[in-house]
PDB file of N, CA and C in Angstrom:
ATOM      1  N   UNK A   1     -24.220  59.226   5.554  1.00  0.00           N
ATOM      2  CA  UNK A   1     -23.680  58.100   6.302  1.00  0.00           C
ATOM      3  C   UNK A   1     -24.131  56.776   5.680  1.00  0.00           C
ATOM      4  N   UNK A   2     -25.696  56.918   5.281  1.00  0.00           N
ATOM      5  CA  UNK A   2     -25.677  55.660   4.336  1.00  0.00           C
ATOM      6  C   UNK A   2     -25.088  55.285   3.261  1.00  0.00           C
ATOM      7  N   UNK A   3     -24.523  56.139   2.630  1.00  0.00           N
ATOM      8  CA  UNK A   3     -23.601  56.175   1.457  1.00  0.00           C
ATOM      9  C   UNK A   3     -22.400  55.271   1.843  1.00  0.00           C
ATOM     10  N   UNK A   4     -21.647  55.556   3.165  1.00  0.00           N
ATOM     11  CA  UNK A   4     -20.475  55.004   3.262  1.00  0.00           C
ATOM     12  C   UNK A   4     -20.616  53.185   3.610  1.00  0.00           C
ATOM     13  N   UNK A   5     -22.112  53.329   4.426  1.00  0.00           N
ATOM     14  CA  UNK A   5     -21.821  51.765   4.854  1.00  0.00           C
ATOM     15  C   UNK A   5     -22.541  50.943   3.510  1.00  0.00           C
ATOM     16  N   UNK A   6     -23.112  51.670   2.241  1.00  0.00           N
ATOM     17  CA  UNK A   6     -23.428  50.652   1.338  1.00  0.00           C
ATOM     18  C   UNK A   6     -22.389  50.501   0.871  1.00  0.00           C
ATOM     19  N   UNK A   7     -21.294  51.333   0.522  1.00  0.00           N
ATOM     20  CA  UNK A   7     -20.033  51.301  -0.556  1.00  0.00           C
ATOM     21  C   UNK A   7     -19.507  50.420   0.665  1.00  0.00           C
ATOM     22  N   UNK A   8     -18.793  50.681   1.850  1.00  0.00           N
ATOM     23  CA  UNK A   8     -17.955  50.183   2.587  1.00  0.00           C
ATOM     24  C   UNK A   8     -18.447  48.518   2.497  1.00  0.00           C
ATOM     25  N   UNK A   9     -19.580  48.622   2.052  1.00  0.00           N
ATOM     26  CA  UNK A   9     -20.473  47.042   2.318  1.00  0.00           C
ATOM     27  C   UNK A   9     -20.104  46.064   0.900  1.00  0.00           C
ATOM     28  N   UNK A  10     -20.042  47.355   0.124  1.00  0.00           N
ATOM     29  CA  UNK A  10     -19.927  46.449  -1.909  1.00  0.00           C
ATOM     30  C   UNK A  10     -18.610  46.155  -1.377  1.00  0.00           C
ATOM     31  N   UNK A  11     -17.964  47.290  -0.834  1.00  0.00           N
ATOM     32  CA  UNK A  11     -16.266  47.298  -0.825  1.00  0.00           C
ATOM     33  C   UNK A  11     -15.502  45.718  -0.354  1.00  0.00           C
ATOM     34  N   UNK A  12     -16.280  45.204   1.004  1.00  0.00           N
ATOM     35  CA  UNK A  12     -16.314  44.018   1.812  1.00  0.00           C
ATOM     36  C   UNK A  12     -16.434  42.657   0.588  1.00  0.00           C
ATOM     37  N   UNK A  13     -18.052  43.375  -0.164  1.00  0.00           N
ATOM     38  CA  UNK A  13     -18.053  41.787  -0.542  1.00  0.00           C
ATOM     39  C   UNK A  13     -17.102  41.766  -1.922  1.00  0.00           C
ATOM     40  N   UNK A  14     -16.873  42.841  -2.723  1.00  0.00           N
ATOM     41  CA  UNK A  14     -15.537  42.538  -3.897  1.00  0.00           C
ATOM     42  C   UNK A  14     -14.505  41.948  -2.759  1.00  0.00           C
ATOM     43  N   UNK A  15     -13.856  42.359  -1.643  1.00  0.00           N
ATOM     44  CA  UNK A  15     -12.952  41.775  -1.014  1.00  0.00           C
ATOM     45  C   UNK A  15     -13.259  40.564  -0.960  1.00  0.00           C
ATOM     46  N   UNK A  16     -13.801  40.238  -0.488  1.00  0.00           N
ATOM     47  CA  UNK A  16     -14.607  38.744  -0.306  1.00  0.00           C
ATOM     48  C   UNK A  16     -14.364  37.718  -1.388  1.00  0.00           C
ATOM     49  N   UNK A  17     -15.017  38.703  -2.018  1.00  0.00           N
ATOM     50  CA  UNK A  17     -14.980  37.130  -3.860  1.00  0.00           C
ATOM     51  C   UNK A  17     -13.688  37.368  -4.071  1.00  0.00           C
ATOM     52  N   UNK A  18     -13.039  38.643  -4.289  1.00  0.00           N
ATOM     53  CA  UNK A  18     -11.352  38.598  -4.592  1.00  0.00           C
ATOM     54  C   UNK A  18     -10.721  36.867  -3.634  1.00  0.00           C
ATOM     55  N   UNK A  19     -11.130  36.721  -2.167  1.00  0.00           N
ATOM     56  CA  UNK A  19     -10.582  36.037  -1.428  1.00  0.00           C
ATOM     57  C   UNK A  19     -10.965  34.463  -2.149  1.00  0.00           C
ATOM     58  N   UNK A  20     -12.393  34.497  -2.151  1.00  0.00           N
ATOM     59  CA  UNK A  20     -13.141  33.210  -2.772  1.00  0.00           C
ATOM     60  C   UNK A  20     -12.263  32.359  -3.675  1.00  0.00           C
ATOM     61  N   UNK A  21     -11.629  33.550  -4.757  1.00  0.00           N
ATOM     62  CA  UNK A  21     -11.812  32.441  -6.209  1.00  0.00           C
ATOM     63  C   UNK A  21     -10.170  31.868  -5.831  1.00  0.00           C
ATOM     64  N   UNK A  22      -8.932  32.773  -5.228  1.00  0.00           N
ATOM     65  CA  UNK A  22      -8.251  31.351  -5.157  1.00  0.00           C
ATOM     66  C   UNK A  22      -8.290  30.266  -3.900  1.00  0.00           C
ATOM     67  N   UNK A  23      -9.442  30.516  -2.750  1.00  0.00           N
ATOM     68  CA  UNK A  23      -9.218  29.342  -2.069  1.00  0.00           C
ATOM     69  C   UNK A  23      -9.906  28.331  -3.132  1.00  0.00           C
ATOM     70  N   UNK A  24     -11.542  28.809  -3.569  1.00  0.00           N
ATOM     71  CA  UNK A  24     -11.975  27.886  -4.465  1.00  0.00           C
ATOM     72  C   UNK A  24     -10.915  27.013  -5.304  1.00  0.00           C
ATOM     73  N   UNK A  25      -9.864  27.594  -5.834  1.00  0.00           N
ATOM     74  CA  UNK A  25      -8.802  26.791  -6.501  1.00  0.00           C
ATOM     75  C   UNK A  25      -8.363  26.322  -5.921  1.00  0.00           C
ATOM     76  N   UNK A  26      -7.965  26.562  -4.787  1.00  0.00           N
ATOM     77  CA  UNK A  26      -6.920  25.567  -3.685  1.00  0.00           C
ATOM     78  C   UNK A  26      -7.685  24.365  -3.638  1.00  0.00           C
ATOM     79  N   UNK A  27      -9.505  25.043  -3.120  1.00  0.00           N
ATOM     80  CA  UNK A  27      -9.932  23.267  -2.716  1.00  0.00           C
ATOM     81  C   UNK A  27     -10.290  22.737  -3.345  1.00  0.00           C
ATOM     82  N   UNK A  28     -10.430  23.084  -4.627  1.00  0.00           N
ATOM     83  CA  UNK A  28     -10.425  21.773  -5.590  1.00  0.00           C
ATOM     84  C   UNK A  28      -8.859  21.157  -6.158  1.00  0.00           C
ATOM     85  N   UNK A  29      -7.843  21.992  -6.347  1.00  0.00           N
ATOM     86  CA  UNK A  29      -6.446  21.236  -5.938  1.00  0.00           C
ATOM     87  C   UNK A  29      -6.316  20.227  -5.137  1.00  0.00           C
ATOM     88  N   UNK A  30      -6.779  20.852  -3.338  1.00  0.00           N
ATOM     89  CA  UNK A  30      -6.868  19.561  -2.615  1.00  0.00           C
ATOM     90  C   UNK A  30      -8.031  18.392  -2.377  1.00  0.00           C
ATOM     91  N   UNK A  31      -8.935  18.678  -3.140  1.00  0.00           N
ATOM     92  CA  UNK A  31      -9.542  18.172  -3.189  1.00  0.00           C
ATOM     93  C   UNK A  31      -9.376  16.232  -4.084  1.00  0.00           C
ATOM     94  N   UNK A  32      -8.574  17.005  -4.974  1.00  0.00           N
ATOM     95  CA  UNK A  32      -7.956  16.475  -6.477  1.00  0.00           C
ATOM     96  C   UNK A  32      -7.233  15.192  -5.555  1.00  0.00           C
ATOM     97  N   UNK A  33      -6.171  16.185  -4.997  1.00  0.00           N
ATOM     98  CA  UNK A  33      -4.910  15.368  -4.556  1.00  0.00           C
ATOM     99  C   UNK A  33      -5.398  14.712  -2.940  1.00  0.00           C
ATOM    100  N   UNK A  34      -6.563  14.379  -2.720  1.00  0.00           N
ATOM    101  CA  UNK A  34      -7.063  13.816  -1.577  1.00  0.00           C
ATOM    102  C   UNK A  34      -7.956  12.329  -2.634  1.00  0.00           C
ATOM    103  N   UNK A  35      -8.220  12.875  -3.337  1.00  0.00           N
ATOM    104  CA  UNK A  35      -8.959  11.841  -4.148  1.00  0.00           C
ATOM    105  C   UNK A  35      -7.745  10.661  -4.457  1.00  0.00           C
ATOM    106  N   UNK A  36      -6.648  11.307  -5.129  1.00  0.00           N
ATOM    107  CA  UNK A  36      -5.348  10.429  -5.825  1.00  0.00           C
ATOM    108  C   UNK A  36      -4.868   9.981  -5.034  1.00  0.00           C
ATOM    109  N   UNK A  37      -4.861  10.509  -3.698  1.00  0.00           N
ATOM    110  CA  UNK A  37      -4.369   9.674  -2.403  1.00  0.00           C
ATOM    111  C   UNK A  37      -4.935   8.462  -1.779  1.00  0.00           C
ATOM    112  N   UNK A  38      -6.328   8.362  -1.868  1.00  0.00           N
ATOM    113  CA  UNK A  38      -7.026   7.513  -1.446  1.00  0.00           C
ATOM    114  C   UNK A  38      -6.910   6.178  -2.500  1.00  0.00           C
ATOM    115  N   UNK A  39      -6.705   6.695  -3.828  1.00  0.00           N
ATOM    116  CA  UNK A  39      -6.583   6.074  -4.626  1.00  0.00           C
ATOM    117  C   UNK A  39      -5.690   4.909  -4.326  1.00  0.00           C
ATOM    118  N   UNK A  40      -4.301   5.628  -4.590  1.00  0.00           N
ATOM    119  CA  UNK A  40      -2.831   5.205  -3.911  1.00  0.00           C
ATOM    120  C   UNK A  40      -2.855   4.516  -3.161  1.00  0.00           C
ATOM    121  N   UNK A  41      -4.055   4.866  -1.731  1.00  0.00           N
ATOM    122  CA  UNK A  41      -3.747   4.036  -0.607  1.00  0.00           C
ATOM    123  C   UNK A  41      -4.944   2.783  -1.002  1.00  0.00           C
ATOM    124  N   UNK A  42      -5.671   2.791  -1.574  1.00  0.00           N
ATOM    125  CA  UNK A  42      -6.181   1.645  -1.739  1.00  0.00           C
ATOM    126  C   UNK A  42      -5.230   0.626  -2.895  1.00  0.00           C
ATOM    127  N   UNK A  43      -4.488   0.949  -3.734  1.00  0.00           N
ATOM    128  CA  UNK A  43      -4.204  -0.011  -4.416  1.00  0.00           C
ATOM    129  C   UNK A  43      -2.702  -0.089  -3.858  1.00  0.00           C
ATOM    130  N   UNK A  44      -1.981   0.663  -2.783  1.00  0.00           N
ATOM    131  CA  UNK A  44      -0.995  -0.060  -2.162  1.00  0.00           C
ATOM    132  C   UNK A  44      -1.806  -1.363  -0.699  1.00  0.00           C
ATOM    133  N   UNK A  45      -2.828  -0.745  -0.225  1.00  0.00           N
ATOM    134  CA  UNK A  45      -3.386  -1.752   0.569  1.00  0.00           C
ATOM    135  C   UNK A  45      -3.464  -3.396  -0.420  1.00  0.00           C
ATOM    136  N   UNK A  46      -4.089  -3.443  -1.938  1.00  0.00           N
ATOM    137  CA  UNK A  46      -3.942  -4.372  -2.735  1.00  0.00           C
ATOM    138  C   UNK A  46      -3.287  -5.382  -2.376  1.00  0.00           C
ATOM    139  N   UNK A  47      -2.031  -4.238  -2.947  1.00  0.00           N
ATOM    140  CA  UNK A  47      -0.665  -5.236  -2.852  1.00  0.00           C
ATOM    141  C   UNK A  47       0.150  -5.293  -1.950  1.00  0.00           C
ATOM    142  N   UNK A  48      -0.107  -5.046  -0.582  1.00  0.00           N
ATOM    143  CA  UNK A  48       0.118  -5.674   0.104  1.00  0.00           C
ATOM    144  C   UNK A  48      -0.390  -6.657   0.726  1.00  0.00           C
ATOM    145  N   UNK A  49      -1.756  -6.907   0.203  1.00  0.00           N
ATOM    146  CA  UNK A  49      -2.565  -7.796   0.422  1.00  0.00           C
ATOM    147  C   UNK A  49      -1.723  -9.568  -0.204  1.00  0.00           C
ATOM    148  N   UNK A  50      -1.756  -8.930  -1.554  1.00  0.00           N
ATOM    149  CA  UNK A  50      -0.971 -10.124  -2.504  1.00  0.00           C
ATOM    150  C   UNK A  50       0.134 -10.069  -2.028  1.00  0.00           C
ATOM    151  N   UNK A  51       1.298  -9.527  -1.710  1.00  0.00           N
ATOM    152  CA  UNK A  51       2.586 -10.243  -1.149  1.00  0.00           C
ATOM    153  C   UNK A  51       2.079 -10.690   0.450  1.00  0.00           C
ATOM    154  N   UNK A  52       1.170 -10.097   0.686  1.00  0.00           N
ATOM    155  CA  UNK A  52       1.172 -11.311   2.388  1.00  0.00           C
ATOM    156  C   UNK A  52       0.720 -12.199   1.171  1.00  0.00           C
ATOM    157  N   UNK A  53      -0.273 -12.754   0.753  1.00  0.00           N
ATOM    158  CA  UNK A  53      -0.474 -14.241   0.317  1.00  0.00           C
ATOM    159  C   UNK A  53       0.198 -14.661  -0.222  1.00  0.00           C
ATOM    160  N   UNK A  54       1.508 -14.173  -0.973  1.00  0.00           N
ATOM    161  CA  UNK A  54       2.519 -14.429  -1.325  1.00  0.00           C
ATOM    162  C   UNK A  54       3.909 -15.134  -0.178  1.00  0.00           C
ATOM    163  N   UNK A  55       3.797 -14.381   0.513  1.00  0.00           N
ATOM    164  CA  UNK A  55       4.602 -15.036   1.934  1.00  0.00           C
ATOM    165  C   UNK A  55       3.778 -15.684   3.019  1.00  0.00           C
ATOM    166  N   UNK A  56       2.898 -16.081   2.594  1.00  0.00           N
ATOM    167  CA  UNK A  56       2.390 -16.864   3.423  1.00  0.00           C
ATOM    168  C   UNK A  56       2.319 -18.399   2.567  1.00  0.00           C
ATOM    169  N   UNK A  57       2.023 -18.195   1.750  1.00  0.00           N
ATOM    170  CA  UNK A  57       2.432 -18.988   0.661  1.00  0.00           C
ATOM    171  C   UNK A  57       4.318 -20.184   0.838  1.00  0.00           C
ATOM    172  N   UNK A  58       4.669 -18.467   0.576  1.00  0.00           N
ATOM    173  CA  UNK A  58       6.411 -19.384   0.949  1.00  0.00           C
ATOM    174  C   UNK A  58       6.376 -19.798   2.267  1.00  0.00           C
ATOM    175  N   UNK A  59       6.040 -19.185   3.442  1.00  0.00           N
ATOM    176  CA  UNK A  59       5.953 -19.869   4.628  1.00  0.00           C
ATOM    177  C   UNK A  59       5.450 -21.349   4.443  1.00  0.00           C
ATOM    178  N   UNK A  60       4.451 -21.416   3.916  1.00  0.00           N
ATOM    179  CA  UNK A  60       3.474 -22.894   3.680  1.00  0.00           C
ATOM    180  C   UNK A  60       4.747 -23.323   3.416  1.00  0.00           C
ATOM    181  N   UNK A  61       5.351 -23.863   1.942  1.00  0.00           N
ATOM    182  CA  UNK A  61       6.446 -23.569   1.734  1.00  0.00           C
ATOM    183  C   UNK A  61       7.586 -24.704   2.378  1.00  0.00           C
ATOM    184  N   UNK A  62       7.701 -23.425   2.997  1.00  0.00           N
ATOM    185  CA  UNK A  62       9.360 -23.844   3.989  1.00  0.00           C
ATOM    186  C   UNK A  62       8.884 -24.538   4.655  1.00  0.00           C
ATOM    187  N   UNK A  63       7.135 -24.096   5.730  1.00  0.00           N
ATOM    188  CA  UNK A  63       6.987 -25.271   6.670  1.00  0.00           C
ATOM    189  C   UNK A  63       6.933 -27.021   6.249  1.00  0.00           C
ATOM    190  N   UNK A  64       6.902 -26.954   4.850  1.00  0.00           N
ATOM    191  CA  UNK A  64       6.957 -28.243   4.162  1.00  0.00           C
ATOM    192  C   UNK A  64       8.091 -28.636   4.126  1.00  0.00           C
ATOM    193  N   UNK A  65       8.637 -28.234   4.095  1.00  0.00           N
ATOM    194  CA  UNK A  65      10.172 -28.307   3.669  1.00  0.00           C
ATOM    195  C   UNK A  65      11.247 -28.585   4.901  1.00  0.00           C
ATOM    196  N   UNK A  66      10.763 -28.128   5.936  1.00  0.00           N
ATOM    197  CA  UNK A  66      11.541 -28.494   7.081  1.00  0.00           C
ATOM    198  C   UNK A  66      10.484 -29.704   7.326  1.00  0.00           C
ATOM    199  N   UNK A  67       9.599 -29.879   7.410  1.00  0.00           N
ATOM    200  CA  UNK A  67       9.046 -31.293   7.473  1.00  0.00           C
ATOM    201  C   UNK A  67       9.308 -32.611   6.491  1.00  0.00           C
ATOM    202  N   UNK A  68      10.031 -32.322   5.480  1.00  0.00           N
ATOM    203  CA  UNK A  68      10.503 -33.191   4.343  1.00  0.00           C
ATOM    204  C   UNK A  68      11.571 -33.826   4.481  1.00  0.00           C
ATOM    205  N   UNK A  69      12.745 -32.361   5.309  1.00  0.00           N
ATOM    206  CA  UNK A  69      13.708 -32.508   5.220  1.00  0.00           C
ATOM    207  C   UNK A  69      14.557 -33.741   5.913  1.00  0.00           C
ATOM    208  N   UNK A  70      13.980 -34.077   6.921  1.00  0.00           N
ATOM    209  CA  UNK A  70      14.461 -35.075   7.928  1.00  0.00           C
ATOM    210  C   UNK A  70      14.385 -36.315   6.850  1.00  0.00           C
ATOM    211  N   UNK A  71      13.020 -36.626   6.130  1.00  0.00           N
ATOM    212  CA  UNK A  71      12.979 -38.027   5.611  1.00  0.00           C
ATOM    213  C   UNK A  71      13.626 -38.038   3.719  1.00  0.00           C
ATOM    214  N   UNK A  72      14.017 -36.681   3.686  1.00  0.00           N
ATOM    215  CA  UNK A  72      15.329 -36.837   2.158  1.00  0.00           C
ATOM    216  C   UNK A  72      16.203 -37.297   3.004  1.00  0.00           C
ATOM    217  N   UNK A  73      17.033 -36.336   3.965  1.00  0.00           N
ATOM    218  CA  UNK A  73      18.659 -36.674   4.648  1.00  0.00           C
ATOM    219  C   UNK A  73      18.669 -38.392   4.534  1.00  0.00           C
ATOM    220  N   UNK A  74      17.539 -38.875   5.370  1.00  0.00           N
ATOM    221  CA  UNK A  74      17.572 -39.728   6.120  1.00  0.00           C
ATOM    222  C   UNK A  74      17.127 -40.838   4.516  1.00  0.00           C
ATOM    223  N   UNK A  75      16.438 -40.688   3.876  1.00  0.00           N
ATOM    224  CA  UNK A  75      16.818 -41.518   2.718  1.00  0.00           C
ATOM    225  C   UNK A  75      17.675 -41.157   1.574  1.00  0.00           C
ATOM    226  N   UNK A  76      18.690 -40.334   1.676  1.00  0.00           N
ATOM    227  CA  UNK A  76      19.883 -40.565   0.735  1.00  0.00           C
ATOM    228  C   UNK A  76      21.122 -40.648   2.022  1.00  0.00           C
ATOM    229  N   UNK A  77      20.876 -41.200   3.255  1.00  0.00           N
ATOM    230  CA  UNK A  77      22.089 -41.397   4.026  1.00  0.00           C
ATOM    231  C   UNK A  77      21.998 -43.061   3.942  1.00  0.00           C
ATOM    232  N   UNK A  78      20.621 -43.280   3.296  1.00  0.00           N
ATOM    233  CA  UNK A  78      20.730 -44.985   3.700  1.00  0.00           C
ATOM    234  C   UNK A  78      20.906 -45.800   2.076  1.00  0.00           C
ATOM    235  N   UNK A  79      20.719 -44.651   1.480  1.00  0.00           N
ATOM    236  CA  UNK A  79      21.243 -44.922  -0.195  1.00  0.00           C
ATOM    237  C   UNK A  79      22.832 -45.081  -0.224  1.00  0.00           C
ATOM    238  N   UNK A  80      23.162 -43.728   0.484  1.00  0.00           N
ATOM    239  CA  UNK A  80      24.548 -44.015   0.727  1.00  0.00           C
ATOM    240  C   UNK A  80      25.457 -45.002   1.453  1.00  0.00           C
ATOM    241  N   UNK A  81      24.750 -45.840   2.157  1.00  0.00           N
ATOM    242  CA  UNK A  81      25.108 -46.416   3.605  1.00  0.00           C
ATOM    243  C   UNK A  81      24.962 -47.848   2.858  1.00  0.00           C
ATOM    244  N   UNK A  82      23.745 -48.330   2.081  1.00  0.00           N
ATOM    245  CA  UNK A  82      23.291 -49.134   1.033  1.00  0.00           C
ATOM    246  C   UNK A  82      24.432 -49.199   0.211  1.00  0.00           C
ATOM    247  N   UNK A  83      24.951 -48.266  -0.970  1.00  0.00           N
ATOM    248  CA  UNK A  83      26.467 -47.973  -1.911  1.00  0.00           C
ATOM    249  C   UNK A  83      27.517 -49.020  -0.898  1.00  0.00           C
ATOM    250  N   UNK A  84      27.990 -48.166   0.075  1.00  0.00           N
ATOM    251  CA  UNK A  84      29.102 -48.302   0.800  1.00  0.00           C
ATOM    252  C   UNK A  84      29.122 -49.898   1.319  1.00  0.00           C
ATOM    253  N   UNK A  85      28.327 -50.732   1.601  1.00  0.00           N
ATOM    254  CA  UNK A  85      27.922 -52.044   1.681  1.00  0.00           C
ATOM    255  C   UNK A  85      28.429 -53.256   0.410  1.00  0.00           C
ATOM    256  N   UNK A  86      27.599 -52.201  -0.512  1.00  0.00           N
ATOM    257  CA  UNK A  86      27.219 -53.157  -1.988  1.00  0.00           C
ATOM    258  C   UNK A  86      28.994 -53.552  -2.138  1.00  0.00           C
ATOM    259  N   UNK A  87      29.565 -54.933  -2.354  1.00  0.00           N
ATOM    260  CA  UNK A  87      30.929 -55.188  -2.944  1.00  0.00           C
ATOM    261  C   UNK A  87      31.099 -54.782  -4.571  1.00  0.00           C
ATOM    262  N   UNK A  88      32.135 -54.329  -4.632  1.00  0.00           N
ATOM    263  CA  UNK A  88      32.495 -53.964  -5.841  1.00  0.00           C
ATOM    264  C   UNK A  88      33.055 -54.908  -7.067  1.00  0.00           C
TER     265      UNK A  88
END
């Protein structure tokens, strides 16, 4: 009877390592592709970093620009208004 549970016992652990060596491959596969991910997500975090300062930027921008805008109109309406005066 001891015969069967040492063999039945080797028998277990060859099963065993048979099982081992391809998860071992799996988790260093995912291991791999958890690394390249983090990667990814840090240098898309980057750049999205730089296009917000990029549109925040153009916001600055436009908010200038609608603040400008009133005193261009309003000095090429009196350039024009000035023309239309001047005799020919």
């Amino acid at each position: 009877m001891s015969m069967d549970v040492e063999a039945e016992i080797r028998d277990l652990k060859r099963r065993v390592s048979e099982l081992e060596d391809p998860f071992s491959f799996l988790t260093r596969q995912v291991q791999s592709v958890h690394k390249d991910l983090l990667a990814f997500e840090t240098k898309t975090e980057d750049k999205l970093k730089e296009h917000d300062k990029r549109f925040d930027k153009i916001d600055r921008d436009i908010q200038g620009l609608r603040n400008d805008i009133p005193k261009i109109v309003g000095d090429v309406m009196r350039e024009v208004n000035a023309e239309k005066r001047r005799p020919k």
